[in-house]
PDB file of N, CA and C in Angstrom:
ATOM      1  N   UNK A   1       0.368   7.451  96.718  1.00  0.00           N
ATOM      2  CA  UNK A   1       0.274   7.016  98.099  1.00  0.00           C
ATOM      3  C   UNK A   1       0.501   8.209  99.019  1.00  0.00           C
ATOM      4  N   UNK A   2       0.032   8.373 100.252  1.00  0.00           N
ATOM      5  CA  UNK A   2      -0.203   9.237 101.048  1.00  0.00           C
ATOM      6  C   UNK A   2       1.156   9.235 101.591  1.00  0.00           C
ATOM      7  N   UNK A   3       1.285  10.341 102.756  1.00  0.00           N
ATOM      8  CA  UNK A   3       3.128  10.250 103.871  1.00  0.00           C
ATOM      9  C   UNK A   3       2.063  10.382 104.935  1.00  0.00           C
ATOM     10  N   UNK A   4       3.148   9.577 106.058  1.00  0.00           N
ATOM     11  CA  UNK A   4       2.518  10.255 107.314  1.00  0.00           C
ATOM     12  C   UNK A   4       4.123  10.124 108.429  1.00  0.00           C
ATOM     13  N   UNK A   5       3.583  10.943 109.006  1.00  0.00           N
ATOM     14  CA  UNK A   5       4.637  11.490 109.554  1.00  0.00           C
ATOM     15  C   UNK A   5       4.291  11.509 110.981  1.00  0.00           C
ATOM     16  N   UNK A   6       5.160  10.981 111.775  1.00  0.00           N
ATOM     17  CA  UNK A   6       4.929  10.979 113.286  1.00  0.00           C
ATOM     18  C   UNK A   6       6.244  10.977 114.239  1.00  0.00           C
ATOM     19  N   UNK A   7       6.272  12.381 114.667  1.00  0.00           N
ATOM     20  CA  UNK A   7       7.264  12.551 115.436  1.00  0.00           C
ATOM     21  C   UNK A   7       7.236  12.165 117.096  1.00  0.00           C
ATOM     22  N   UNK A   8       8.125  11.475 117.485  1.00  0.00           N
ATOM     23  CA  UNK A   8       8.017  10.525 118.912  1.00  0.00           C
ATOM     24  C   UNK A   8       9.376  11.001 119.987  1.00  0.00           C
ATOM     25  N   UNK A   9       9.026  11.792 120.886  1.00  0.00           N
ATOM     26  CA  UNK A   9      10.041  11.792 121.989  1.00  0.00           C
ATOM     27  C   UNK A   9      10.258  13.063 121.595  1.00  0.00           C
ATOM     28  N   UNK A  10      10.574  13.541 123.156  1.00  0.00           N
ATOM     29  CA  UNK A  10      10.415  15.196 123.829  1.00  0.00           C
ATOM     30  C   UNK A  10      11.806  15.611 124.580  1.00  0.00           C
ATOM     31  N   UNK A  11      12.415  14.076 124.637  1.00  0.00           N
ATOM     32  CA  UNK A  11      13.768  14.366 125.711  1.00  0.00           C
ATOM     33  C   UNK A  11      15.018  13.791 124.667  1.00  0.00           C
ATOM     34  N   UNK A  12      15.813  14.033 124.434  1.00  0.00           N
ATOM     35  CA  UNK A  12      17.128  13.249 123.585  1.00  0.00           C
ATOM     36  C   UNK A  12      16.817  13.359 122.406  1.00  0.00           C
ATOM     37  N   UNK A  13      17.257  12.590 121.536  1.00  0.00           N
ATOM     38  CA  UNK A  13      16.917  12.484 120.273  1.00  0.00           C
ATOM     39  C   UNK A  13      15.208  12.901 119.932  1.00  0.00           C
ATOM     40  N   UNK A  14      15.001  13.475 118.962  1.00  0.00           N
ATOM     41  CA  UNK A  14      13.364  13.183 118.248  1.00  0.00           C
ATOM     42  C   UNK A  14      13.538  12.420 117.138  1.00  0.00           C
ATOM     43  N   UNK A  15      12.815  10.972 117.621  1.00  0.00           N
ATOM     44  CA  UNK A  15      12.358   9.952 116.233  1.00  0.00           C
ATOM     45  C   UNK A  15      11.574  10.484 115.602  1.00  0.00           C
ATOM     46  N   UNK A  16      11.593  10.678 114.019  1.00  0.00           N
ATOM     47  CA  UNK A  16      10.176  10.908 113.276  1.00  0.00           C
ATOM     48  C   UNK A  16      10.146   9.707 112.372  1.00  0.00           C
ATOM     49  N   UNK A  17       9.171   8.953 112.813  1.00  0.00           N
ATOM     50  CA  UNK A  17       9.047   7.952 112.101  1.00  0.00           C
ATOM     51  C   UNK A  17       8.192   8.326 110.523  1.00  0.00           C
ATOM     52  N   UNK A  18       8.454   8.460 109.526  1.00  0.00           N
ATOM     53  CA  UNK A  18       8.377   8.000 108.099  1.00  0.00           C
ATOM     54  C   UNK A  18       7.434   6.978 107.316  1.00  0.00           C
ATOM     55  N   UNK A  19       6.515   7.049 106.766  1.00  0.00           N
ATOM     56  CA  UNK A  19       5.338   5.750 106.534  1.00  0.00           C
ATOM     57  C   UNK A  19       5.152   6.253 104.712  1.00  0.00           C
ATOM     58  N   UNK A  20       5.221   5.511 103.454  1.00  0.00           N
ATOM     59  CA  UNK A  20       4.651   5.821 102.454  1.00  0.00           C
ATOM     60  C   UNK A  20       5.686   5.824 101.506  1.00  0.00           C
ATOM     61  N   UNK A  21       4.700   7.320 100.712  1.00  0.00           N
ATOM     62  CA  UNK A  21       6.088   7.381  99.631  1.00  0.00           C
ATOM     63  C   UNK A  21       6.854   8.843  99.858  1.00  0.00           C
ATOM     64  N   UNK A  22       8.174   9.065  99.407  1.00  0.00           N
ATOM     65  CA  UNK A  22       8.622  10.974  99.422  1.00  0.00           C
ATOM     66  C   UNK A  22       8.898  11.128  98.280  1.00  0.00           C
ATOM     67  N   UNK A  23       7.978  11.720  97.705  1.00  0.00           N
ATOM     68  CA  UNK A  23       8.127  12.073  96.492  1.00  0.00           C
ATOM     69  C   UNK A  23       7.637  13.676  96.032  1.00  0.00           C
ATOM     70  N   UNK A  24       8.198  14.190  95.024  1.00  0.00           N
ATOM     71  CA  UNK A  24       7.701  15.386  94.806  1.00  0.00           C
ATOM     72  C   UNK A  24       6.720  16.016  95.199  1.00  0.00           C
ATOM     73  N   UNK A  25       5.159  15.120  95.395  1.00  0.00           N
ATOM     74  CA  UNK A  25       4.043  15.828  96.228  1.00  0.00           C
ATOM     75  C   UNK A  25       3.739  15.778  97.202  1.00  0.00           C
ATOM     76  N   UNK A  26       4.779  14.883  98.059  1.00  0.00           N
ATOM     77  CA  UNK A  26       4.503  14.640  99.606  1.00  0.00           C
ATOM     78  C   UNK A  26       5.910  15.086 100.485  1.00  0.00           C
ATOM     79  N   UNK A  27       6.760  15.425  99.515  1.00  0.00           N
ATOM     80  CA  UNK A  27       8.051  15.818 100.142  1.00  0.00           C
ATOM     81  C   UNK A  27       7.889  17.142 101.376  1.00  0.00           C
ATOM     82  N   UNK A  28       6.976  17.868 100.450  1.00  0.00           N
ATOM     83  CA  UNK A  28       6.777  19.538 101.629  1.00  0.00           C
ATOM     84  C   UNK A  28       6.133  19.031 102.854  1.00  0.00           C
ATOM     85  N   UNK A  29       5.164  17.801 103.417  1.00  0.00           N
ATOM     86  CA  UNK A  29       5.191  17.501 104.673  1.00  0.00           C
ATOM     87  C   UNK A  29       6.136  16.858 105.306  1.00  0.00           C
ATOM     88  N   UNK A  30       6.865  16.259 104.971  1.00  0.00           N
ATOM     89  CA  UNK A  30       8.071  15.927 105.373  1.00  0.00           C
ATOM     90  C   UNK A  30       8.927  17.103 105.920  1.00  0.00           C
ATOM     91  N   UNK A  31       8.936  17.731 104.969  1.00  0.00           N
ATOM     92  CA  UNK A  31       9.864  19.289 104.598  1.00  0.00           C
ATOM     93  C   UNK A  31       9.209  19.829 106.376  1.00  0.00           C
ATOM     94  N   UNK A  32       8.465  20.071 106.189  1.00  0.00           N
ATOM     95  CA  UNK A  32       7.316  20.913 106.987  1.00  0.00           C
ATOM     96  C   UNK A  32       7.669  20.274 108.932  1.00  0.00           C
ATOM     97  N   UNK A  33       7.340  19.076 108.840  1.00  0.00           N
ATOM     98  CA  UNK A  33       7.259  18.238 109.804  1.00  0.00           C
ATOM     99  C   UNK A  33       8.922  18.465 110.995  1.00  0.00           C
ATOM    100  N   UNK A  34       9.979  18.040 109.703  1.00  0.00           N
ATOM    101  CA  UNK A  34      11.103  18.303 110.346  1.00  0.00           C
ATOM    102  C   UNK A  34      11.805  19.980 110.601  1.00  0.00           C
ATOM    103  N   UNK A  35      10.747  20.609 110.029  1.00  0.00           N
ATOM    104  CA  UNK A  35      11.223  22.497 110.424  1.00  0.00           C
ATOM    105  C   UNK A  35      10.766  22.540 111.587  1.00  0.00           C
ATOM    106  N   UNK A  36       9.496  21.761 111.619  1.00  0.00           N
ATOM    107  CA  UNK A  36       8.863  22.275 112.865  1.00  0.00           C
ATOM    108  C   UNK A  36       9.551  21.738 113.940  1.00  0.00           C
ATOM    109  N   UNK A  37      10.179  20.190 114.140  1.00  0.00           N
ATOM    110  CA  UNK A  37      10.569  19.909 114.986  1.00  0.00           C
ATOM    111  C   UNK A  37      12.356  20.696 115.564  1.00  0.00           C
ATOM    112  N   UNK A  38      12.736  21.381 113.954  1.00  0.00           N
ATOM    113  CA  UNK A  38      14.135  22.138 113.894  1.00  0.00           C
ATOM    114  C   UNK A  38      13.662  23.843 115.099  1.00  0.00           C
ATOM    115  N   UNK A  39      12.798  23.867 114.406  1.00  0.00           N
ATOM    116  CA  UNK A  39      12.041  24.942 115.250  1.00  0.00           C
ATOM    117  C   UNK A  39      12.063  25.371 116.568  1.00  0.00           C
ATOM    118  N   UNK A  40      11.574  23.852 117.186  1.00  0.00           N
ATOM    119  CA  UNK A  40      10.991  23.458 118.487  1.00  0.00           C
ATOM    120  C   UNK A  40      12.318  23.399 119.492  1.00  0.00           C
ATOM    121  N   UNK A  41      13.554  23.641 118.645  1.00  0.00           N
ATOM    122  CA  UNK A  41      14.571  23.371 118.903  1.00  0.00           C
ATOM    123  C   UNK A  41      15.451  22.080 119.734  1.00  0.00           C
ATOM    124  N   UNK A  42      14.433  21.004 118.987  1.00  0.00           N
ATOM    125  CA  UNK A  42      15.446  19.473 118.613  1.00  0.00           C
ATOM    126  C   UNK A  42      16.165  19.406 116.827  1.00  0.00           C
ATOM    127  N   UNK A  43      17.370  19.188 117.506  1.00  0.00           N
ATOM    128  CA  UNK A  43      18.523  19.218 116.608  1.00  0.00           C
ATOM    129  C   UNK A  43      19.487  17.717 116.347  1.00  0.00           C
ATOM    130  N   UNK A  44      19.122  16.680 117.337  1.00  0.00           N
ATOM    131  CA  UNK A  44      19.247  16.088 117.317  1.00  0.00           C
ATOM    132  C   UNK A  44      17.836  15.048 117.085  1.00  0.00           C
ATOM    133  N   UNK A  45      18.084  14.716 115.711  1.00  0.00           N
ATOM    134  CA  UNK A  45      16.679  13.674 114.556  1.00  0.00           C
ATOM    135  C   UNK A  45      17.349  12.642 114.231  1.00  0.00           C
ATOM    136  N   UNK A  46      16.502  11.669 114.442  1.00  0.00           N
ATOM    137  CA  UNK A  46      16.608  10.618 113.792  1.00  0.00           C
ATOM    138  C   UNK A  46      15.081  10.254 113.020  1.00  0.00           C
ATOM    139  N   UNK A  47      15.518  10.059 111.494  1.00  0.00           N
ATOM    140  CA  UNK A  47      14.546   9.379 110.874  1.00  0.00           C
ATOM    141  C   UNK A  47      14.800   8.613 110.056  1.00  0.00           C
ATOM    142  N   UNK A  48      13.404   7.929 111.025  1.00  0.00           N
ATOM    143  CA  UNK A  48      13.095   6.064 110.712  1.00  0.00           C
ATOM    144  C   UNK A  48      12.606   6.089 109.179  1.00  0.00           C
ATOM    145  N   UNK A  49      13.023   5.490 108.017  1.00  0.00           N
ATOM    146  CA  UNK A  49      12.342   4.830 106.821  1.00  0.00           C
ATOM    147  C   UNK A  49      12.153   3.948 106.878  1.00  0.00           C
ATOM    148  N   UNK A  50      12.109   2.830 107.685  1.00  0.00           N
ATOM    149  CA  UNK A  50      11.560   1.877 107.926  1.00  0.00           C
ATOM    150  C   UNK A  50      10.364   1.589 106.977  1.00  0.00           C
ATOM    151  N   UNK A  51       9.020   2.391 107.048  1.00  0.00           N
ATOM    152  CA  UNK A  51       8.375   2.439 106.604  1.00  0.00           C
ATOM    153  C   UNK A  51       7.924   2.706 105.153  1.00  0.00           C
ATOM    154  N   UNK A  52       8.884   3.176 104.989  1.00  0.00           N
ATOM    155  CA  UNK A  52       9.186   4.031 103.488  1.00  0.00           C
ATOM    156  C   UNK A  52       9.465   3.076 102.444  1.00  0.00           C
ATOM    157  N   UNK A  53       8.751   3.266 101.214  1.00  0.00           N
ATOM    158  CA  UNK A  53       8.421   2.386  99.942  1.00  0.00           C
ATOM    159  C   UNK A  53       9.534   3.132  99.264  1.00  0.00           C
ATOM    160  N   UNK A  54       9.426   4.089  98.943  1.00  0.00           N
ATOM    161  CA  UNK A  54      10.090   4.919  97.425  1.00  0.00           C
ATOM    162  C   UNK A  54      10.376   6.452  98.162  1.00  0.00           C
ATOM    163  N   UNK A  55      11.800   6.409  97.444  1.00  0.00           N
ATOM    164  CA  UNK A  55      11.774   8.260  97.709  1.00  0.00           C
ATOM    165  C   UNK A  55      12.869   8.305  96.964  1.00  0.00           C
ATOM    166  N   UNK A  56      11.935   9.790  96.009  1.00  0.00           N
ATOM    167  CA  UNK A  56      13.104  10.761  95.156  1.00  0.00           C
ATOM    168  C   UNK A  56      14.010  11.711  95.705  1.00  0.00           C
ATOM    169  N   UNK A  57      14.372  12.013  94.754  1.00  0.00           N
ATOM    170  CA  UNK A  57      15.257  13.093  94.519  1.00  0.00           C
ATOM    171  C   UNK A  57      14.917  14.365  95.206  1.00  0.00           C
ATOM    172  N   UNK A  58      13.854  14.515  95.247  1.00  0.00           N
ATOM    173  CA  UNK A  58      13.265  15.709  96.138  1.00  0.00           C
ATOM    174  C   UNK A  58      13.150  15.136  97.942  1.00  0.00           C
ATOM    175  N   UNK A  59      12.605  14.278  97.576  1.00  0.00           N
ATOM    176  CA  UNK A  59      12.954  13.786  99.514  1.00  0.00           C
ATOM    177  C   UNK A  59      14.158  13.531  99.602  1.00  0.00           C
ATOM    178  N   UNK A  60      15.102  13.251  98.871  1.00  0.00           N
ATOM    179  CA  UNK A  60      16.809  13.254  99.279  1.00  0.00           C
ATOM    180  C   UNK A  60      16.996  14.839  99.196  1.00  0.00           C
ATOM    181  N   UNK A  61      16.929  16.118  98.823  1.00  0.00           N
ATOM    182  CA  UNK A  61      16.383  17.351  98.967  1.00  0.00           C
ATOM    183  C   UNK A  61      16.463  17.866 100.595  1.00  0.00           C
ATOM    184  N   UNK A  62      15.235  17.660 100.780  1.00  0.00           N
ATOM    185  CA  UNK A  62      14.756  17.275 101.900  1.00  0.00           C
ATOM    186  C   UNK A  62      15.413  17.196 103.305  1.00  0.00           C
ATOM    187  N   UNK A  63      15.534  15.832 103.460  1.00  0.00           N
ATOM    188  CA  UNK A  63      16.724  15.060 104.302  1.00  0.00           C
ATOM    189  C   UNK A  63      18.360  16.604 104.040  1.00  0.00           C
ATOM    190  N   UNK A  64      19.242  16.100 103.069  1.00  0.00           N
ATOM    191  CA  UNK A  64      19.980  16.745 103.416  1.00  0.00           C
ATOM    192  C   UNK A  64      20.054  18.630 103.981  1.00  0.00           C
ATOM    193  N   UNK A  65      19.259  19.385 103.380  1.00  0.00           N
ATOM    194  CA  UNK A  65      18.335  20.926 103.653  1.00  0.00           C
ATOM    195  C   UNK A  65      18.399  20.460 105.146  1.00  0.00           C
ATOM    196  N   UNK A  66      17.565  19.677 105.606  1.00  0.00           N
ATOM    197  CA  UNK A  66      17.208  19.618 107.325  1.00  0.00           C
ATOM    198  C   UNK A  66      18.964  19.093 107.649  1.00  0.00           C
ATOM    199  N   UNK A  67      19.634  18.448 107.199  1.00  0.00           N
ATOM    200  CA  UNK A  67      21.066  18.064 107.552  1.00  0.00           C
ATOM    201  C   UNK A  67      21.825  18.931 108.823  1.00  0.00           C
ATOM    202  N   UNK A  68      21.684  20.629 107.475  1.00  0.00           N
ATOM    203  CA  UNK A  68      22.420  21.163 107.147  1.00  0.00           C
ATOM    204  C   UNK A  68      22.274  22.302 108.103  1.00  0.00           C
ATOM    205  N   UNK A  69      20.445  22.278 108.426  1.00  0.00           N
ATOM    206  CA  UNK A  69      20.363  22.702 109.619  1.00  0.00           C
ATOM    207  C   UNK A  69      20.474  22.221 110.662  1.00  0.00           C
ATOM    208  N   UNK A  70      20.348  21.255 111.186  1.00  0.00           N
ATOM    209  CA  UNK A  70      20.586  20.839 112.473  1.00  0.00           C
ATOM    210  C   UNK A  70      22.253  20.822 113.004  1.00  0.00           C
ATOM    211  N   UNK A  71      22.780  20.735 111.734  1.00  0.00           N
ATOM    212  CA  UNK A  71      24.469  20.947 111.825  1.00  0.00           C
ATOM    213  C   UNK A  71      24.852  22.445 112.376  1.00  0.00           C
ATOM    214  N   UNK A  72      24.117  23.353 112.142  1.00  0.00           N
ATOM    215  CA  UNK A  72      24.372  24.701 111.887  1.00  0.00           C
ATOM    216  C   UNK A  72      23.884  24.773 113.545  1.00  0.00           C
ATOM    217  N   UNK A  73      23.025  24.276 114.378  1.00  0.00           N
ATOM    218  CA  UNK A  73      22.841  23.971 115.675  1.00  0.00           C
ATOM    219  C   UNK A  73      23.926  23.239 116.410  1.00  0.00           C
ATOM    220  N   UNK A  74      24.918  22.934 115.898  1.00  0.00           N
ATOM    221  CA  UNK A  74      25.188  21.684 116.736  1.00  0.00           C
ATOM    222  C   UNK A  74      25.007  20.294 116.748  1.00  0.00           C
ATOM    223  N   UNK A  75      23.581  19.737 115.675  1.00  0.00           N
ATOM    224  CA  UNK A  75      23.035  18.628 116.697  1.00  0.00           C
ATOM    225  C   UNK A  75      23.620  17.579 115.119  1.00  0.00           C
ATOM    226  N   UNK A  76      22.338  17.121 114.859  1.00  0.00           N
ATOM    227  CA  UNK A  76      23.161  15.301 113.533  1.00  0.00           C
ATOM    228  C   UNK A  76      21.581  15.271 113.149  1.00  0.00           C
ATOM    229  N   UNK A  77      21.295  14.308 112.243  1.00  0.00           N
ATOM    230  CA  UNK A  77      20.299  13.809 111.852  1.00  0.00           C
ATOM    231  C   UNK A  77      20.582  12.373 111.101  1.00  0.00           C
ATOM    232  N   UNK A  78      20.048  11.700 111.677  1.00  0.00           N
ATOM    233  CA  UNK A  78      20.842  10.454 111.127  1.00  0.00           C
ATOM    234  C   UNK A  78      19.390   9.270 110.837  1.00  0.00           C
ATOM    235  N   UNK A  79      19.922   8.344 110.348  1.00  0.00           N
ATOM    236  CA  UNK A  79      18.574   7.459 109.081  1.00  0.00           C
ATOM    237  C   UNK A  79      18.740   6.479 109.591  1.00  0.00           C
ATOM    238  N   UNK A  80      17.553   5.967 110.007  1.00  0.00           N
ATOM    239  CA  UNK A  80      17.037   4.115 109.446  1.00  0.00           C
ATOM    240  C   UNK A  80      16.991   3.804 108.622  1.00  0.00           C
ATOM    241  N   UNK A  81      16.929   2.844 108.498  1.00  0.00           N
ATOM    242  CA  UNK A  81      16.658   2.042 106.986  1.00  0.00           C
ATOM    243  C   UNK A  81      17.216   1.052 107.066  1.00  0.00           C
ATOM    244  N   UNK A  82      16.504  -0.187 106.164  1.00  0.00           N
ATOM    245  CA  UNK A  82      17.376  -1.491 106.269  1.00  0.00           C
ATOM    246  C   UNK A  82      16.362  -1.626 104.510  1.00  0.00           C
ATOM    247  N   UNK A  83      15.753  -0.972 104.125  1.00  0.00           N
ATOM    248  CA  UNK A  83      15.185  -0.974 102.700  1.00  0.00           C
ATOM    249  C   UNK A  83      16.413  -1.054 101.806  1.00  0.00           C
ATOM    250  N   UNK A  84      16.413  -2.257 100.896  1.00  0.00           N
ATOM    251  CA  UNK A  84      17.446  -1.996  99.644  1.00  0.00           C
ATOM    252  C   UNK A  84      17.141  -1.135  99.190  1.00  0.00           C
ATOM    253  N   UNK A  85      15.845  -1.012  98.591  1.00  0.00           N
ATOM    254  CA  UNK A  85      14.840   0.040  97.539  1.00  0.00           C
ATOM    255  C   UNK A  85      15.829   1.205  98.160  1.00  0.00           C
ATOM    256  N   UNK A  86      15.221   1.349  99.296  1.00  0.00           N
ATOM    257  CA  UNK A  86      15.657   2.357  99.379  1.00  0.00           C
ATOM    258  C   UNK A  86      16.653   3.117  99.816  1.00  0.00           C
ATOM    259  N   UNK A  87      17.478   2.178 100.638  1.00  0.00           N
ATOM    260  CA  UNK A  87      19.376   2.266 100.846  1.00  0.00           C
ATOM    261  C   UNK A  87      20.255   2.398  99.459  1.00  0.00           C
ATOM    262  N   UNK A  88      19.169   1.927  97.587  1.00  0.00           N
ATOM    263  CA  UNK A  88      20.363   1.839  96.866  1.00  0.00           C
ATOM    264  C   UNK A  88      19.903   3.493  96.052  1.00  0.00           C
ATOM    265  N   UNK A  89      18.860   4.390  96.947  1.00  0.00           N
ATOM    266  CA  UNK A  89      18.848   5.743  95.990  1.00  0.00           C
ATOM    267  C   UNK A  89      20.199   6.767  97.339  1.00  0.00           C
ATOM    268  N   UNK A  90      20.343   6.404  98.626  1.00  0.00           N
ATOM    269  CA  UNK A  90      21.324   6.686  98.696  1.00  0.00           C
ATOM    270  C   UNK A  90      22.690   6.496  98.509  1.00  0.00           C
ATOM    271  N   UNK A  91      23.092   4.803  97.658  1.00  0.00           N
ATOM    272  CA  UNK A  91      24.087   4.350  97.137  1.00  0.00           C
ATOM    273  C   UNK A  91      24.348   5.232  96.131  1.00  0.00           C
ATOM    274  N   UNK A  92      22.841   5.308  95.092  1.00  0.00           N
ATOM    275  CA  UNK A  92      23.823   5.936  94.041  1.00  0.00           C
ATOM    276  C   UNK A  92      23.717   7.292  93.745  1.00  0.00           C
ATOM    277  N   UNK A  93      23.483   8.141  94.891  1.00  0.00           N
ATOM    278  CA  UNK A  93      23.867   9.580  95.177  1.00  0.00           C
ATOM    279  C   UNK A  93      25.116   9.510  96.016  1.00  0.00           C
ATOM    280  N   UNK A  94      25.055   8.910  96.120  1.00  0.00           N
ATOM    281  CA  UNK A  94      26.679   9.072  97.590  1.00  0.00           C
ATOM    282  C   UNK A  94      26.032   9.454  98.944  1.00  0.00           C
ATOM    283  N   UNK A  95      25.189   9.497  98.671  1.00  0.00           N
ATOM    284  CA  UNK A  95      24.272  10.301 100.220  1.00  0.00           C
ATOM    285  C   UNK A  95      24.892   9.410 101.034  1.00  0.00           C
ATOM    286  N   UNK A  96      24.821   8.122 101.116  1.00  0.00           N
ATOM    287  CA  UNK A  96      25.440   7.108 102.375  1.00  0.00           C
ATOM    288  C   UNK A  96      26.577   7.451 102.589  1.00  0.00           C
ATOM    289  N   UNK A  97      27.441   8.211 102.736  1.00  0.00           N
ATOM    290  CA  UNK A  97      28.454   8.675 102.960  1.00  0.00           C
ATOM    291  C   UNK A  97      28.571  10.033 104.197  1.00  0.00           C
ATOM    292  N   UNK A  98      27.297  10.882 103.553  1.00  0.00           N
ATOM    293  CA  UNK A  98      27.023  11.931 103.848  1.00  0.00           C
ATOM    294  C   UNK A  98      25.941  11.797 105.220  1.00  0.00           C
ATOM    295  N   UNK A  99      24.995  10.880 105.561  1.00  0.00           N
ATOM    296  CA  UNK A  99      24.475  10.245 106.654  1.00  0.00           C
ATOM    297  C   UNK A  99      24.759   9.118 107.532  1.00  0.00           C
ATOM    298  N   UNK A 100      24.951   9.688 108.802  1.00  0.00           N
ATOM    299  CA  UNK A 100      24.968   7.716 109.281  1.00  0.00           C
ATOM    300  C   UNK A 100      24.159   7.099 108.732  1.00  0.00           C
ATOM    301  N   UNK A 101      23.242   6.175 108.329  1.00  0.00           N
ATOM    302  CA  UNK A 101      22.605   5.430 108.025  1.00  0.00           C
ATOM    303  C   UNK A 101      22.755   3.759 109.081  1.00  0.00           C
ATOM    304  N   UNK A 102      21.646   3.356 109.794  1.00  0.00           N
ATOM    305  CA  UNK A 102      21.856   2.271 110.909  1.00  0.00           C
ATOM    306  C   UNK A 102      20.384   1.523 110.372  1.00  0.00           C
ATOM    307  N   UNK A 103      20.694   0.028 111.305  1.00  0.00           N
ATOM    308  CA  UNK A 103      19.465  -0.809 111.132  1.00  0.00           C
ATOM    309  C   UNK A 103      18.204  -0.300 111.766  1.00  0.00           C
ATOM    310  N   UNK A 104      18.706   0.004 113.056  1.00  0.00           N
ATOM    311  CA  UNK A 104      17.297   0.236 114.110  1.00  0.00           C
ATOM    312  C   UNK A 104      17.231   1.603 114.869  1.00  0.00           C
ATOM    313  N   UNK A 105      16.656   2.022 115.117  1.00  0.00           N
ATOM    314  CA  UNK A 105      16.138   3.082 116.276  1.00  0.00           C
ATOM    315  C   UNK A 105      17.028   3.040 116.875  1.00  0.00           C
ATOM    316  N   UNK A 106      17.599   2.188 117.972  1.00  0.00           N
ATOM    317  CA  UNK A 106      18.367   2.147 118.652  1.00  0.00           C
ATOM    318  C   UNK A 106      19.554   2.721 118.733  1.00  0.00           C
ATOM    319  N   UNK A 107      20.057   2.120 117.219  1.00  0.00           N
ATOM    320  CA  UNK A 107      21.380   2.027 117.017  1.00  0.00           C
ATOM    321  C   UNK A 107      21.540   3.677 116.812  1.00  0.00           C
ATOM    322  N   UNK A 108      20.562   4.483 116.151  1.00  0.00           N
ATOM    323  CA  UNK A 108      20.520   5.634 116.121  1.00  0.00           C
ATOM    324  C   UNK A 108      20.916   6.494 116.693  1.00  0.00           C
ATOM    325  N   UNK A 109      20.220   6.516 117.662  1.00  0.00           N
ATOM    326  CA  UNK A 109      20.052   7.094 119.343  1.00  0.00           C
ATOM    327  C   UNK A 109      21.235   6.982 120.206  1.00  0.00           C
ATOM    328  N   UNK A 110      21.857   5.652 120.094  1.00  0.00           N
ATOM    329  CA  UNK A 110      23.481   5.667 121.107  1.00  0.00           C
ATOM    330  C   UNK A 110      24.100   6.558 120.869  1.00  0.00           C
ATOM    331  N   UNK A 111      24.844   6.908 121.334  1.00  0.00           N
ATOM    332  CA  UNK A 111      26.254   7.840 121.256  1.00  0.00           C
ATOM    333  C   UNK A 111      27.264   7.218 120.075  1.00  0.00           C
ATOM    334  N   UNK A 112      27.603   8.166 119.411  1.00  0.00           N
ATOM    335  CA  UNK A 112      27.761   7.683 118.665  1.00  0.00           C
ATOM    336  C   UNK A 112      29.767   7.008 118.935  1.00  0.00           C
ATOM    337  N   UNK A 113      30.215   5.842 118.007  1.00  0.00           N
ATOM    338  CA  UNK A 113      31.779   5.496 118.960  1.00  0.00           C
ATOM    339  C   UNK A 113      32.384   5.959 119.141  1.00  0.00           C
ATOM    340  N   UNK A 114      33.508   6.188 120.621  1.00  0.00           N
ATOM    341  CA  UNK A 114      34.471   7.066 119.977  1.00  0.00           C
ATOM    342  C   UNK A 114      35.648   7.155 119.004  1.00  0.00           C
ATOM    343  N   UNK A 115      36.554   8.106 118.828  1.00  0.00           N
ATOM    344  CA  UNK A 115      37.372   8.000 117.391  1.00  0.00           C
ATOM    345  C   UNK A 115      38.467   7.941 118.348  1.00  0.00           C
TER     346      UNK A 115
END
């Protein structure tokens, strides 16, 4: 199955919404997609899986690599998802620990509570 990738919004957060599968041969547009937007210098990402069927080990790769930069800026990168499929490959990496992980766009985007 194909990825497609569509990054949305120029001011605050950048949504990149997520469509397909991330897997070993589609991971480098992914890869690609969020440098460019690291680039462009938005540091603050949110991406939607919403859309997202399946993703390996290499798109968990991926995701955390871009983490690690946007941290190194300042900014977060934080996940949609409401997929079991695919909420239980960050269960059983621990990754959910390591990302916010939220239901909607929205919830993304707020500020996050204070402590």
């Amino acid at each position: 199955m194909d990825l497609a990738v569509t990054p949305h919004g120029a001011d605050g957060p950048v949504v990149v919404t997520i469509a397909g599968e991330v897997d070993v041969y589609t991971a480098p547009l992914l890869r690609e997609a969020l440098d460019r937007e690291i680039a462009a210098g938005h540091v603050r990402l949110v991406v939607d899986l919403e859309r997202v069927d399946f993703i390996d080990s290499t798109g968990l790769g991926v995701l955390v690599g871009r983490l690690k930069s946007v941290r190194n800026g300042s900014g977060w990168l934080r996940i949609v998802c409401t997929k079991e499929r695919v909420l239980k490959v960050f269960h059983l990496t621990g990754l959910d620990k390591v990302f916010r992980i939220v239901d909607t766009v929205e919830a993304a985007t707020a500020p996050p509570p204070a402590s």
